[in-house]
PDB file of N, CA and C in Angstrom:
ATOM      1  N   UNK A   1       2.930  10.013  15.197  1.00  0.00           N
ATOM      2  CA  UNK A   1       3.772  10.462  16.282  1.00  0.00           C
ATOM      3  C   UNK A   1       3.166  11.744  16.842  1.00  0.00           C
ATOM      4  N   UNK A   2       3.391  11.707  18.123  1.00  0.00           N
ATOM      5  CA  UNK A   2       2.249  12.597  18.298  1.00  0.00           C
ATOM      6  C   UNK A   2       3.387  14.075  18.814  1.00  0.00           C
ATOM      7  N   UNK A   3       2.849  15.521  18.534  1.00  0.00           N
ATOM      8  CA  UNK A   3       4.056  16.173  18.767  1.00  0.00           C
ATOM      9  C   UNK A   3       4.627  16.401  19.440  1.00  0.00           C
ATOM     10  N   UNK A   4       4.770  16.675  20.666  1.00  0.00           N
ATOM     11  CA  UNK A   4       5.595  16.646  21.822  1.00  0.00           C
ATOM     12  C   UNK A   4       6.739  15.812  21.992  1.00  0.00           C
ATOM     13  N   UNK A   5       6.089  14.075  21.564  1.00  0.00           N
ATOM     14  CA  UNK A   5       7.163  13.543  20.937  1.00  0.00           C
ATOM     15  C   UNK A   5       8.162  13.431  19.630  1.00  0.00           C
ATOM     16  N   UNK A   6       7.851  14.446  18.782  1.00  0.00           N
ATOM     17  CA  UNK A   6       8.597  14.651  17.829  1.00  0.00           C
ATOM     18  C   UNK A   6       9.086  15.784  17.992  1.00  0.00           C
ATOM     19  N   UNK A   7       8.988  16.644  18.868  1.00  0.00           N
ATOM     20  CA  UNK A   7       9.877  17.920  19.030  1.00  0.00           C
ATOM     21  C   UNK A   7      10.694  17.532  20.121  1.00  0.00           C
ATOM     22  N   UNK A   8      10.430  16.328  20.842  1.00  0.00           N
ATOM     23  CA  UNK A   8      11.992  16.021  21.369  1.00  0.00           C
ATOM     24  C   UNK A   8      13.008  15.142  20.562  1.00  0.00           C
ATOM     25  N   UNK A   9      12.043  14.637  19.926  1.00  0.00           N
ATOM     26  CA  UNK A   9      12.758  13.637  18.746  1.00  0.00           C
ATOM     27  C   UNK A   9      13.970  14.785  17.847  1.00  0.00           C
ATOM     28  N   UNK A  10      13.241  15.561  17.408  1.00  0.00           N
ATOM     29  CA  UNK A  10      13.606  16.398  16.522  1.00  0.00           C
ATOM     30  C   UNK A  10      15.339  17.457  17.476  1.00  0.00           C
ATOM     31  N   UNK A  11      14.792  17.734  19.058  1.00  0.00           N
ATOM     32  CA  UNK A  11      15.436  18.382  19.913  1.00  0.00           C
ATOM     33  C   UNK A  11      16.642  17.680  20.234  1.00  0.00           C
ATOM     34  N   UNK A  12      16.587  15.985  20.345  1.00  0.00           N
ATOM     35  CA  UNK A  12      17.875  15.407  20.100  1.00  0.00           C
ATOM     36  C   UNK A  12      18.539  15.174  19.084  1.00  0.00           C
ATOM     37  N   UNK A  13      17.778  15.190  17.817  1.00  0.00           N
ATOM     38  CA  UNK A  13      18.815  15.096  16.671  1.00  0.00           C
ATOM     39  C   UNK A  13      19.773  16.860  16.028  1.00  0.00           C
ATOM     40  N   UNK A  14      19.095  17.250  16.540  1.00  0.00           N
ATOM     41  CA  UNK A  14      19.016  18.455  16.007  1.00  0.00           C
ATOM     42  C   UNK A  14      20.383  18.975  17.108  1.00  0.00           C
ATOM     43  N   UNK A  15      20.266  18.822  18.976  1.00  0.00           N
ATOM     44  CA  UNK A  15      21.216  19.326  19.751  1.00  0.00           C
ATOM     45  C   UNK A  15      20.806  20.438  20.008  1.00  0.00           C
ATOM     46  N   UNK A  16      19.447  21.060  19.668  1.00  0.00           N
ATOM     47  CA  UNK A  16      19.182  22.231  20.068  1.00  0.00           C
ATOM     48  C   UNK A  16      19.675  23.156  19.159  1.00  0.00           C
ATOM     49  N   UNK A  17      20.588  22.788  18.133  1.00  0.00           N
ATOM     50  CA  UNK A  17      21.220  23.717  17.586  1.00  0.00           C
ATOM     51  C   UNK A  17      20.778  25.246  16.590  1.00  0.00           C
ATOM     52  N   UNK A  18      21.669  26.391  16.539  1.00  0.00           N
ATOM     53  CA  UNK A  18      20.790  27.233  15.970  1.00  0.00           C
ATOM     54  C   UNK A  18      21.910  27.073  14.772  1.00  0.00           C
ATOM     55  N   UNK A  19      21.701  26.121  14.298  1.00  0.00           N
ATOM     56  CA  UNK A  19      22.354  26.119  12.465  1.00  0.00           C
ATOM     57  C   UNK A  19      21.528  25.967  11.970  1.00  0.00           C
ATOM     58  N   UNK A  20      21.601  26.540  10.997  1.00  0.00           N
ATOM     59  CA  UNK A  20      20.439  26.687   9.533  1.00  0.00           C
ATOM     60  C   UNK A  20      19.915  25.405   8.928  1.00  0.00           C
ATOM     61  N   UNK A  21      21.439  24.368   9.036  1.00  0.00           N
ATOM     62  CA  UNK A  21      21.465  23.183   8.377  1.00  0.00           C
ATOM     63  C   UNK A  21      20.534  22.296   9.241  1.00  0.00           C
ATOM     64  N   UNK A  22      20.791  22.264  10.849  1.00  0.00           N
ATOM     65  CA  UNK A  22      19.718  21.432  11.565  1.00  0.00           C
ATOM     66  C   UNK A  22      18.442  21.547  11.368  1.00  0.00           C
ATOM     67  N   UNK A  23      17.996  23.231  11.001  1.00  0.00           N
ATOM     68  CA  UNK A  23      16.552  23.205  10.870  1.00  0.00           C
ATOM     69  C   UNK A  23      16.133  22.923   9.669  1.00  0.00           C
ATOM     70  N   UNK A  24      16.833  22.621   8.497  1.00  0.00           N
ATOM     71  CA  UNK A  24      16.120  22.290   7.309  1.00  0.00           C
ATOM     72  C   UNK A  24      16.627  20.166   7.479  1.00  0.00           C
ATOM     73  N   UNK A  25      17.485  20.125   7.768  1.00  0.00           N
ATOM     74  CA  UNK A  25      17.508  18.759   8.173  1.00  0.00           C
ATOM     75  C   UNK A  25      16.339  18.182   9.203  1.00  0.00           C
ATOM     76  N   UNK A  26      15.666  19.031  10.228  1.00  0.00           N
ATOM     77  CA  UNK A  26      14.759  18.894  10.563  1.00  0.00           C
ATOM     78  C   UNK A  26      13.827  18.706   9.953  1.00  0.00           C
ATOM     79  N   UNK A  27      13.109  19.849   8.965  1.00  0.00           N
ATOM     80  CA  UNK A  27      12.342  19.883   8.376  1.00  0.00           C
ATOM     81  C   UNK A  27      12.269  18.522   6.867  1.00  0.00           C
ATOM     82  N   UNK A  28      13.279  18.383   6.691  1.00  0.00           N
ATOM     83  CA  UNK A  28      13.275  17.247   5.915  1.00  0.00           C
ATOM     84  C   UNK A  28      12.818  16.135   5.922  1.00  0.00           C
ATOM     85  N   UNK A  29      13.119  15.538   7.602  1.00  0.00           N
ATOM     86  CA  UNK A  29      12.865  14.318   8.237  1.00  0.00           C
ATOM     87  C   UNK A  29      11.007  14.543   8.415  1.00  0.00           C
ATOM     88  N   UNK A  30      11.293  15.469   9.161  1.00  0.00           N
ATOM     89  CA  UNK A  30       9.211  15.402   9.065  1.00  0.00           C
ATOM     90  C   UNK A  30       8.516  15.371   7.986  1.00  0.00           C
ATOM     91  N   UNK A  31       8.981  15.668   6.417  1.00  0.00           N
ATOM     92  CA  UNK A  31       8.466  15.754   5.510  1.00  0.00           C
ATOM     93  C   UNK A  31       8.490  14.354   5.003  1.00  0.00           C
ATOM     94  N   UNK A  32       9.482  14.034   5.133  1.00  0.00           N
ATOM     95  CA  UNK A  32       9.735  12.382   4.970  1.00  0.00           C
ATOM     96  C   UNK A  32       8.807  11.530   5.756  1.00  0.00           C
ATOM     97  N   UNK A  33       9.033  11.301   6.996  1.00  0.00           N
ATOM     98  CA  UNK A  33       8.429  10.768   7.764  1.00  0.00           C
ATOM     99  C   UNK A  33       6.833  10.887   7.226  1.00  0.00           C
ATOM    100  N   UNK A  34       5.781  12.284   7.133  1.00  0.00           N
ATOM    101  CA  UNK A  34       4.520  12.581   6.728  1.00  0.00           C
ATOM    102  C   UNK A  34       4.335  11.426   5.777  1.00  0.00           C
ATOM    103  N   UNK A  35       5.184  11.922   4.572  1.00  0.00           N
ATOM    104  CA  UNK A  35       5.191  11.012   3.207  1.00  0.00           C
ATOM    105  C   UNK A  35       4.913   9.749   3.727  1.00  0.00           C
ATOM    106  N   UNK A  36       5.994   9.085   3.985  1.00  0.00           N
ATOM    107  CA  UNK A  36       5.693   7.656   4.862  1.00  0.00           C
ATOM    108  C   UNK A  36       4.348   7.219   5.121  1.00  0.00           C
ATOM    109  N   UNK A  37       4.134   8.118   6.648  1.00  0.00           N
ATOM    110  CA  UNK A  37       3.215   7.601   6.691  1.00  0.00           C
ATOM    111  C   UNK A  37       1.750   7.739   6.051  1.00  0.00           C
ATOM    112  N   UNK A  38       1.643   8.811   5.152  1.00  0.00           N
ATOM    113  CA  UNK A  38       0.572   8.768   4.251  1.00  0.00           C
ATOM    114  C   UNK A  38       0.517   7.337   3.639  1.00  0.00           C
ATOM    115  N   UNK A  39       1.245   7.040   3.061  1.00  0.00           N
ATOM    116  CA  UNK A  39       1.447   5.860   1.984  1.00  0.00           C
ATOM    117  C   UNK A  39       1.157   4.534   2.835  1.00  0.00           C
ATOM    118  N   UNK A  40       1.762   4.592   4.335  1.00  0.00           N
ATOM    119  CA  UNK A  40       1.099   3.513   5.432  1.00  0.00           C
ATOM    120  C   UNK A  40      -0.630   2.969   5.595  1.00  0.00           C
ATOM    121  N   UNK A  41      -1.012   4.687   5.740  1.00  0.00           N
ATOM    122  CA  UNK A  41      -2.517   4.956   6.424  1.00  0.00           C
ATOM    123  C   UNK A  41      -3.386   4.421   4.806  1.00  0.00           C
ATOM    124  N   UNK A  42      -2.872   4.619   4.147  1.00  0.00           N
ATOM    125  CA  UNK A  42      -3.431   4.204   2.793  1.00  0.00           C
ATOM    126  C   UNK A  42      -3.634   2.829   2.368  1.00  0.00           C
ATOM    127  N   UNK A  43      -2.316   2.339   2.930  1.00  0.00           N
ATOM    128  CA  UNK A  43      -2.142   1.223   2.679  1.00  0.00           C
ATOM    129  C   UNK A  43      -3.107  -0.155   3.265  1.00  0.00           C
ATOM    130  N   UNK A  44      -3.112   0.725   5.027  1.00  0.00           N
ATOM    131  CA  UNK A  44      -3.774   0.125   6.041  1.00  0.00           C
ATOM    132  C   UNK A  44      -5.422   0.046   5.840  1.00  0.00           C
ATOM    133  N   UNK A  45      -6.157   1.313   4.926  1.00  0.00           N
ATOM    134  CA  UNK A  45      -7.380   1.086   4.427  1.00  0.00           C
ATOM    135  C   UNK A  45      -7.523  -0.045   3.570  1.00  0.00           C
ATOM    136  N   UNK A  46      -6.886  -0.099   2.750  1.00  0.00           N
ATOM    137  CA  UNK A  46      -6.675  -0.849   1.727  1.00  0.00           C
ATOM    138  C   UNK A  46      -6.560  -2.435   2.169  1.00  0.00           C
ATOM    139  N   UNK A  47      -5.815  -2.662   3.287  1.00  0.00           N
ATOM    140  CA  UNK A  47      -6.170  -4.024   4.004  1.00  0.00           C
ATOM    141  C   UNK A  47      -7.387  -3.840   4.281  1.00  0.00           C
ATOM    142  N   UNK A  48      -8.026  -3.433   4.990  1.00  0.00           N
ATOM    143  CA  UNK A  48      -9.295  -2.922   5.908  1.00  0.00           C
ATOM    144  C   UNK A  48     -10.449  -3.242   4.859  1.00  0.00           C
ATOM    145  N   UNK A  49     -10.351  -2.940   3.562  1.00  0.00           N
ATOM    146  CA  UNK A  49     -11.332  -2.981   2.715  1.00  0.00           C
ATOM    147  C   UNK A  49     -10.463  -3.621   0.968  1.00  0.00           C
ATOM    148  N   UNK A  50     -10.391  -4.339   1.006  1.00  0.00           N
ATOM    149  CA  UNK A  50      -9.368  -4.808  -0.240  1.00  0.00           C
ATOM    150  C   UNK A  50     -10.276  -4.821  -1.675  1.00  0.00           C
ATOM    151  N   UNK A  51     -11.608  -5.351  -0.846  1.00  0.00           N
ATOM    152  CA  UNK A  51     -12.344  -4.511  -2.412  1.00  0.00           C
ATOM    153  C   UNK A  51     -12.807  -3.830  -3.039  1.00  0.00           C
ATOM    154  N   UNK A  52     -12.612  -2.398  -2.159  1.00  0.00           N
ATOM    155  CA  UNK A  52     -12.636  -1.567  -2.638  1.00  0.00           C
ATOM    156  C   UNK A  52     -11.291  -0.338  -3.460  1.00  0.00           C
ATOM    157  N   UNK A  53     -10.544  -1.273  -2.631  1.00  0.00           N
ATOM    158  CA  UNK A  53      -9.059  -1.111  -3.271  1.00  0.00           C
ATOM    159  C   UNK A  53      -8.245  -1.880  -4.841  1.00  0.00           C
ATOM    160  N   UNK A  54      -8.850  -3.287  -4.695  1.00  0.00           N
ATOM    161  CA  UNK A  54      -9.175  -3.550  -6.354  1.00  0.00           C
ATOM    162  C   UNK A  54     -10.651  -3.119  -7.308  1.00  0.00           C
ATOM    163  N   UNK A  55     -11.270  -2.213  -6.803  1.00  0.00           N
ATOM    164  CA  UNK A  55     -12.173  -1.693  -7.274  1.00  0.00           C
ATOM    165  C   UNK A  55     -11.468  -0.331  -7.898  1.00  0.00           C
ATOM    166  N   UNK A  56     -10.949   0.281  -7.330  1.00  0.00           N
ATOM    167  CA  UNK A  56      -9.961   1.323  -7.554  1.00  0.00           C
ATOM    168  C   UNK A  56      -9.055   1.548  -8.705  1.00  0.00           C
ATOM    169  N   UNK A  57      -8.182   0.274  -8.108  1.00  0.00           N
ATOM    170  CA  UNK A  57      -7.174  -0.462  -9.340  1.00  0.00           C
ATOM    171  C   UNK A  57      -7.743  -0.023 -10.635  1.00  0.00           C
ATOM    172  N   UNK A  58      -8.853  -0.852 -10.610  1.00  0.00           N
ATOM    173  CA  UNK A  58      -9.732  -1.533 -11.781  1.00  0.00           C
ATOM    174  C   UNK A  58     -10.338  -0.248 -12.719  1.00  0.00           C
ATOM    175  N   UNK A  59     -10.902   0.974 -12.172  1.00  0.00           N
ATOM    176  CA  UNK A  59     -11.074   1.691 -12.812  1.00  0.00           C
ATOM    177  C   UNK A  59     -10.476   2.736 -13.139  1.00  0.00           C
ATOM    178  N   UNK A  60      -9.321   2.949 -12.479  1.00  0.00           N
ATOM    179  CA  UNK A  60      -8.053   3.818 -12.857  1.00  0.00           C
ATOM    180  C   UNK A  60      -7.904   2.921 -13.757  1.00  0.00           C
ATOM    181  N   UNK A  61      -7.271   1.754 -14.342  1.00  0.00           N
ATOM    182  CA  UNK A  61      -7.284   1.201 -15.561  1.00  0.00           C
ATOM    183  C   UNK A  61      -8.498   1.383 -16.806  1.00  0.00           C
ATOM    184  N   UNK A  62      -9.544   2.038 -15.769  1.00  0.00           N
ATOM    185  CA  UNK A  62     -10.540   1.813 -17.547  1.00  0.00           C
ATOM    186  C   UNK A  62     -11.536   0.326 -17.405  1.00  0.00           C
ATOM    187  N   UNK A  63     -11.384  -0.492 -16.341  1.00  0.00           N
ATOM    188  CA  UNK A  63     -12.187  -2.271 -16.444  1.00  0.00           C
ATOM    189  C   UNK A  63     -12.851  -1.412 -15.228  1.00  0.00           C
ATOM    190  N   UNK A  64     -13.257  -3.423 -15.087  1.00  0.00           N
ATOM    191  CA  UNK A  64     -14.644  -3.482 -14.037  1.00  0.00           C
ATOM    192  C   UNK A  64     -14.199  -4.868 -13.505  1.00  0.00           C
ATOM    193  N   UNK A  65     -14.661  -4.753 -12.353  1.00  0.00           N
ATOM    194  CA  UNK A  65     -14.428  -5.913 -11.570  1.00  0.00           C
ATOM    195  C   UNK A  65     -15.264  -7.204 -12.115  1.00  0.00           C
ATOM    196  N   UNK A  66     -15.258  -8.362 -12.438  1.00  0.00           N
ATOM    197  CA  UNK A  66     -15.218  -9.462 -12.417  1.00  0.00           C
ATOM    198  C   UNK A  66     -16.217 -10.379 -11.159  1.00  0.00           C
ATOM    199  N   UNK A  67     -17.021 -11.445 -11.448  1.00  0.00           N
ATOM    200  CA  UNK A  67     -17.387 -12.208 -10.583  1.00  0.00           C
ATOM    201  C   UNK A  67     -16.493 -12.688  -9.445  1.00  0.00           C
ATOM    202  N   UNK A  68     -15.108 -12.672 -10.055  1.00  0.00           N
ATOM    203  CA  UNK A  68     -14.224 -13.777  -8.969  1.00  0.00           C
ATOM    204  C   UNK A  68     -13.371 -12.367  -8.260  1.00  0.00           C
ATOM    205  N   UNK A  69     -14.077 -11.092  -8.333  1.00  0.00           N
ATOM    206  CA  UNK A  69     -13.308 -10.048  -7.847  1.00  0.00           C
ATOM    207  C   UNK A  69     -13.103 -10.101  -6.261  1.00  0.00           C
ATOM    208  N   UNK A  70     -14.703 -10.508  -5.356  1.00  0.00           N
ATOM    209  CA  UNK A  70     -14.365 -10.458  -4.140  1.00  0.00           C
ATOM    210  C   UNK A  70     -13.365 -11.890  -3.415  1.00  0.00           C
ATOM    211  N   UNK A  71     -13.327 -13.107  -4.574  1.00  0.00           N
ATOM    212  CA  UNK A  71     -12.201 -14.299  -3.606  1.00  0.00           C
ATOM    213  C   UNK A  71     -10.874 -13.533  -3.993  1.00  0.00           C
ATOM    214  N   UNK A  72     -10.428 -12.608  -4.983  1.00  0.00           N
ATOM    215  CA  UNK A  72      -9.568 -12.352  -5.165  1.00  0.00           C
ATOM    216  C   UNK A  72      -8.688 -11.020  -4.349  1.00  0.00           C
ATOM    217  N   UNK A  73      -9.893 -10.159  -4.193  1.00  0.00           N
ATOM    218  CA  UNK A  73      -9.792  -9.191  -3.171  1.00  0.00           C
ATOM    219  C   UNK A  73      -9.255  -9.598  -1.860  1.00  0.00           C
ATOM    220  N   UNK A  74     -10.297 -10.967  -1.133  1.00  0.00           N
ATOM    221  CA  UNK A  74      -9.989 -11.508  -0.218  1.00  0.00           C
ATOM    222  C   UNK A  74      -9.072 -12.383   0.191  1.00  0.00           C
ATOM    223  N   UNK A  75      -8.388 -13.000  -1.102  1.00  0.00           N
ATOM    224  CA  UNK A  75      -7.310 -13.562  -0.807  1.00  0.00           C
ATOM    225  C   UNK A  75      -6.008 -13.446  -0.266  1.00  0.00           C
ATOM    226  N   UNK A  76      -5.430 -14.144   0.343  1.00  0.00           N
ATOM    227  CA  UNK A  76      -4.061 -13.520   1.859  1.00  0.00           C
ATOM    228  C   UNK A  76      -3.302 -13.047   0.623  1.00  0.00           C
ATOM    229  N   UNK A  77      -2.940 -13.599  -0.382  1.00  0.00           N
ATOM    230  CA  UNK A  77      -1.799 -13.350  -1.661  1.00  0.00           C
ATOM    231  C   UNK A  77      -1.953 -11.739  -1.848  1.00  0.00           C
ATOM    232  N   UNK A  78      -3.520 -11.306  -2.572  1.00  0.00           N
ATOM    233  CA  UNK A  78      -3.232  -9.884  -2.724  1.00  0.00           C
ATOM    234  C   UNK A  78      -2.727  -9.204  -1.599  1.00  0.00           C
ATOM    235  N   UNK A  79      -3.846  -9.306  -0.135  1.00  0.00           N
ATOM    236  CA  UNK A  79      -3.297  -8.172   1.383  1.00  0.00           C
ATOM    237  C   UNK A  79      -2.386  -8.088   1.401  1.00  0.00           C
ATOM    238  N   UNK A  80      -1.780  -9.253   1.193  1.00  0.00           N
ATOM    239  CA  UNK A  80      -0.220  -9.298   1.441  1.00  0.00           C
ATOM    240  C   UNK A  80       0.673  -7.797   0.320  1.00  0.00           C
ATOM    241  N   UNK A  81      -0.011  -8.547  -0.869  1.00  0.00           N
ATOM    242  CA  UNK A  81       0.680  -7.230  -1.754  1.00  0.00           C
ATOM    243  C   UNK A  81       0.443  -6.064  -1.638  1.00  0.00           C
ATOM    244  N   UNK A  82      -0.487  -5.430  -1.038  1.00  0.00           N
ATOM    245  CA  UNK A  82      -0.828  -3.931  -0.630  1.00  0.00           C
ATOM    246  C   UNK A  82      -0.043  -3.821   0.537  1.00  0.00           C
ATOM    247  N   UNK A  83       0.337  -4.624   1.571  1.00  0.00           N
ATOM    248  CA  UNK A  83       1.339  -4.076   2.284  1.00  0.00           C
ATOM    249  C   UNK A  83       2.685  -3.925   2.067  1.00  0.00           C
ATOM    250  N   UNK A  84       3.343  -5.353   1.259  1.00  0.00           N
ATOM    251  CA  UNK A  84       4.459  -5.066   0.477  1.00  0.00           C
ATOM    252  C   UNK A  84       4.633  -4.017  -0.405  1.00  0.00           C
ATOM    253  N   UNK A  85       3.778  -3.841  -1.339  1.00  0.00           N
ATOM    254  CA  UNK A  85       4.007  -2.142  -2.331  1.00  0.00           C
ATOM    255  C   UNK A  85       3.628  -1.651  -1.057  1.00  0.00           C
ATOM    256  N   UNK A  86       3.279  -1.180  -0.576  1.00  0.00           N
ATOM    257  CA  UNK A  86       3.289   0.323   0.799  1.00  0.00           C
ATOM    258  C   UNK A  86       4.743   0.096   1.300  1.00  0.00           C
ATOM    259  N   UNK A  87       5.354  -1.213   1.935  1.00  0.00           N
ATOM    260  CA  UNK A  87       6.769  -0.981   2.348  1.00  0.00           C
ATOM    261  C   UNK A  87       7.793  -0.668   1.490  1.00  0.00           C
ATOM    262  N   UNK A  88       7.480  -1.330  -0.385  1.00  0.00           N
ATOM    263  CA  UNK A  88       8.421  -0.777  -0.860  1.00  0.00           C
ATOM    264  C   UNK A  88       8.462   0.596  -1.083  1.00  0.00           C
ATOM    265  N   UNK A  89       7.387   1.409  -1.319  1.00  0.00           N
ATOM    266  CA  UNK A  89       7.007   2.651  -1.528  1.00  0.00           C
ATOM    267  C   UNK A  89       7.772   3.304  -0.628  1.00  0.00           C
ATOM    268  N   UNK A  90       7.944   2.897   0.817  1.00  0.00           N
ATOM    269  CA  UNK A  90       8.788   4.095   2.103  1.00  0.00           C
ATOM    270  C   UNK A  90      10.280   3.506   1.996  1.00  0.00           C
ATOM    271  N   UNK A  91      10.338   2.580   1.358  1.00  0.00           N
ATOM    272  CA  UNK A  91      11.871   2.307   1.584  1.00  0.00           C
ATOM    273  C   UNK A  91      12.210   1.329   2.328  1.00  0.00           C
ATOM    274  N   UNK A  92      11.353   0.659   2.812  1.00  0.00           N
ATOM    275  CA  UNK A  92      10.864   0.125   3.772  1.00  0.00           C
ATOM    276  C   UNK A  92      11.173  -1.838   3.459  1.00  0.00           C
ATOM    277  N   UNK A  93      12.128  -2.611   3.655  1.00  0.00           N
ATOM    278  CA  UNK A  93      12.497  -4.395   3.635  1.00  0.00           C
ATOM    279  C   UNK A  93      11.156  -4.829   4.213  1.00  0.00           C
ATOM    280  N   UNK A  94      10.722  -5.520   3.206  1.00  0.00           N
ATOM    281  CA  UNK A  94       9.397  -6.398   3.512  1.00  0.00           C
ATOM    282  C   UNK A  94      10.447  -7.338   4.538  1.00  0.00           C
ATOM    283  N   UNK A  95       9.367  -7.875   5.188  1.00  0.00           N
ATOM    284  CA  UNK A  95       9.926  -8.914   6.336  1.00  0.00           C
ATOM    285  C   UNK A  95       9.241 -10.394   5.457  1.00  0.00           C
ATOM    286  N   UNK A  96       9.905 -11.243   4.612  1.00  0.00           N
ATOM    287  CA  UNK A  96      10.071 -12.651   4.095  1.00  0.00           C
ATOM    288  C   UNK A  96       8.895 -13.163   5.612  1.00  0.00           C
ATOM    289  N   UNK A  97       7.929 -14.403   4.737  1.00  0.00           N
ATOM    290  CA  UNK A  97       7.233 -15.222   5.307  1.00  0.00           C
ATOM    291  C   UNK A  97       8.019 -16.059   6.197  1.00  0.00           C
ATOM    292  N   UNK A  98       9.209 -16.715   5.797  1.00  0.00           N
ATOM    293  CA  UNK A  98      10.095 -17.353   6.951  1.00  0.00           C
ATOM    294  C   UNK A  98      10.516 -16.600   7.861  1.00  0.00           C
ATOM    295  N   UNK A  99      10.882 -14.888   7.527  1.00  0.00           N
ATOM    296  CA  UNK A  99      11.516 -14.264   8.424  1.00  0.00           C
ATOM    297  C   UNK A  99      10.996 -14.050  10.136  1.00  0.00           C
ATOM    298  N   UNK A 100       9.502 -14.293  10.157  1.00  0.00           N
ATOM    299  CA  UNK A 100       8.312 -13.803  10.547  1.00  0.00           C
ATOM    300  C   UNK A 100       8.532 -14.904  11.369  1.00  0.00           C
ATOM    301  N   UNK A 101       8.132 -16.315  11.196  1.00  0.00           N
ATOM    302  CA  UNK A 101       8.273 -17.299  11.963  1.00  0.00           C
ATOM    303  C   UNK A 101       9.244 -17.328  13.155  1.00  0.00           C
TER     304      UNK A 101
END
């Protein structure tokens, strides 16, 4: 979000107001929101390159990737799961394969 649009974002929720409570309620939401989308932009590499993202996995565990690492990397089943854990991570209702249709 780029800022201009979040300081009006922020300017309507807020009412302009000079309460203490709006500006840390402010400040909350942007901190939130950041969080978010860190965990998005992460997520979105992680499609972008999936084997290097079960490469990752793999040695934060202590292993090593496997011959059948890149059909598995590449398969729709995992992408799929790096975007689902990223939506559950923000709080975020995966949208169901039927839902989509």
């Amino acid at each position: 979000m780029t800022r201009p649009l979040w300081d009006m974002l922020l300017s309507e929720l807020v009412g302009g107001s000079d309460d203490p409570d709006a500006g840390r309620l402010a400040n909350e939401i942007e901190r939130d929101v950041n969080a978010r989308l860190r965990v998005m932009e992460e997520a979105l590499k992680d499609v972008c390159n999936p084997l290097a993202a079960l490469r990752r996995d793999a040695e934060a565990k202590g292993a090593k990737l496997s011959g059948m690492a890149y059909e598995i990397a590449n398969s729709l089943s995992y992408v799929q799961g790096i975007a689902r854990a990223a939506l559950e991570r923000t709080s975020v209702t995966p949208v169901s394969i039927e839902q989509s249709k």
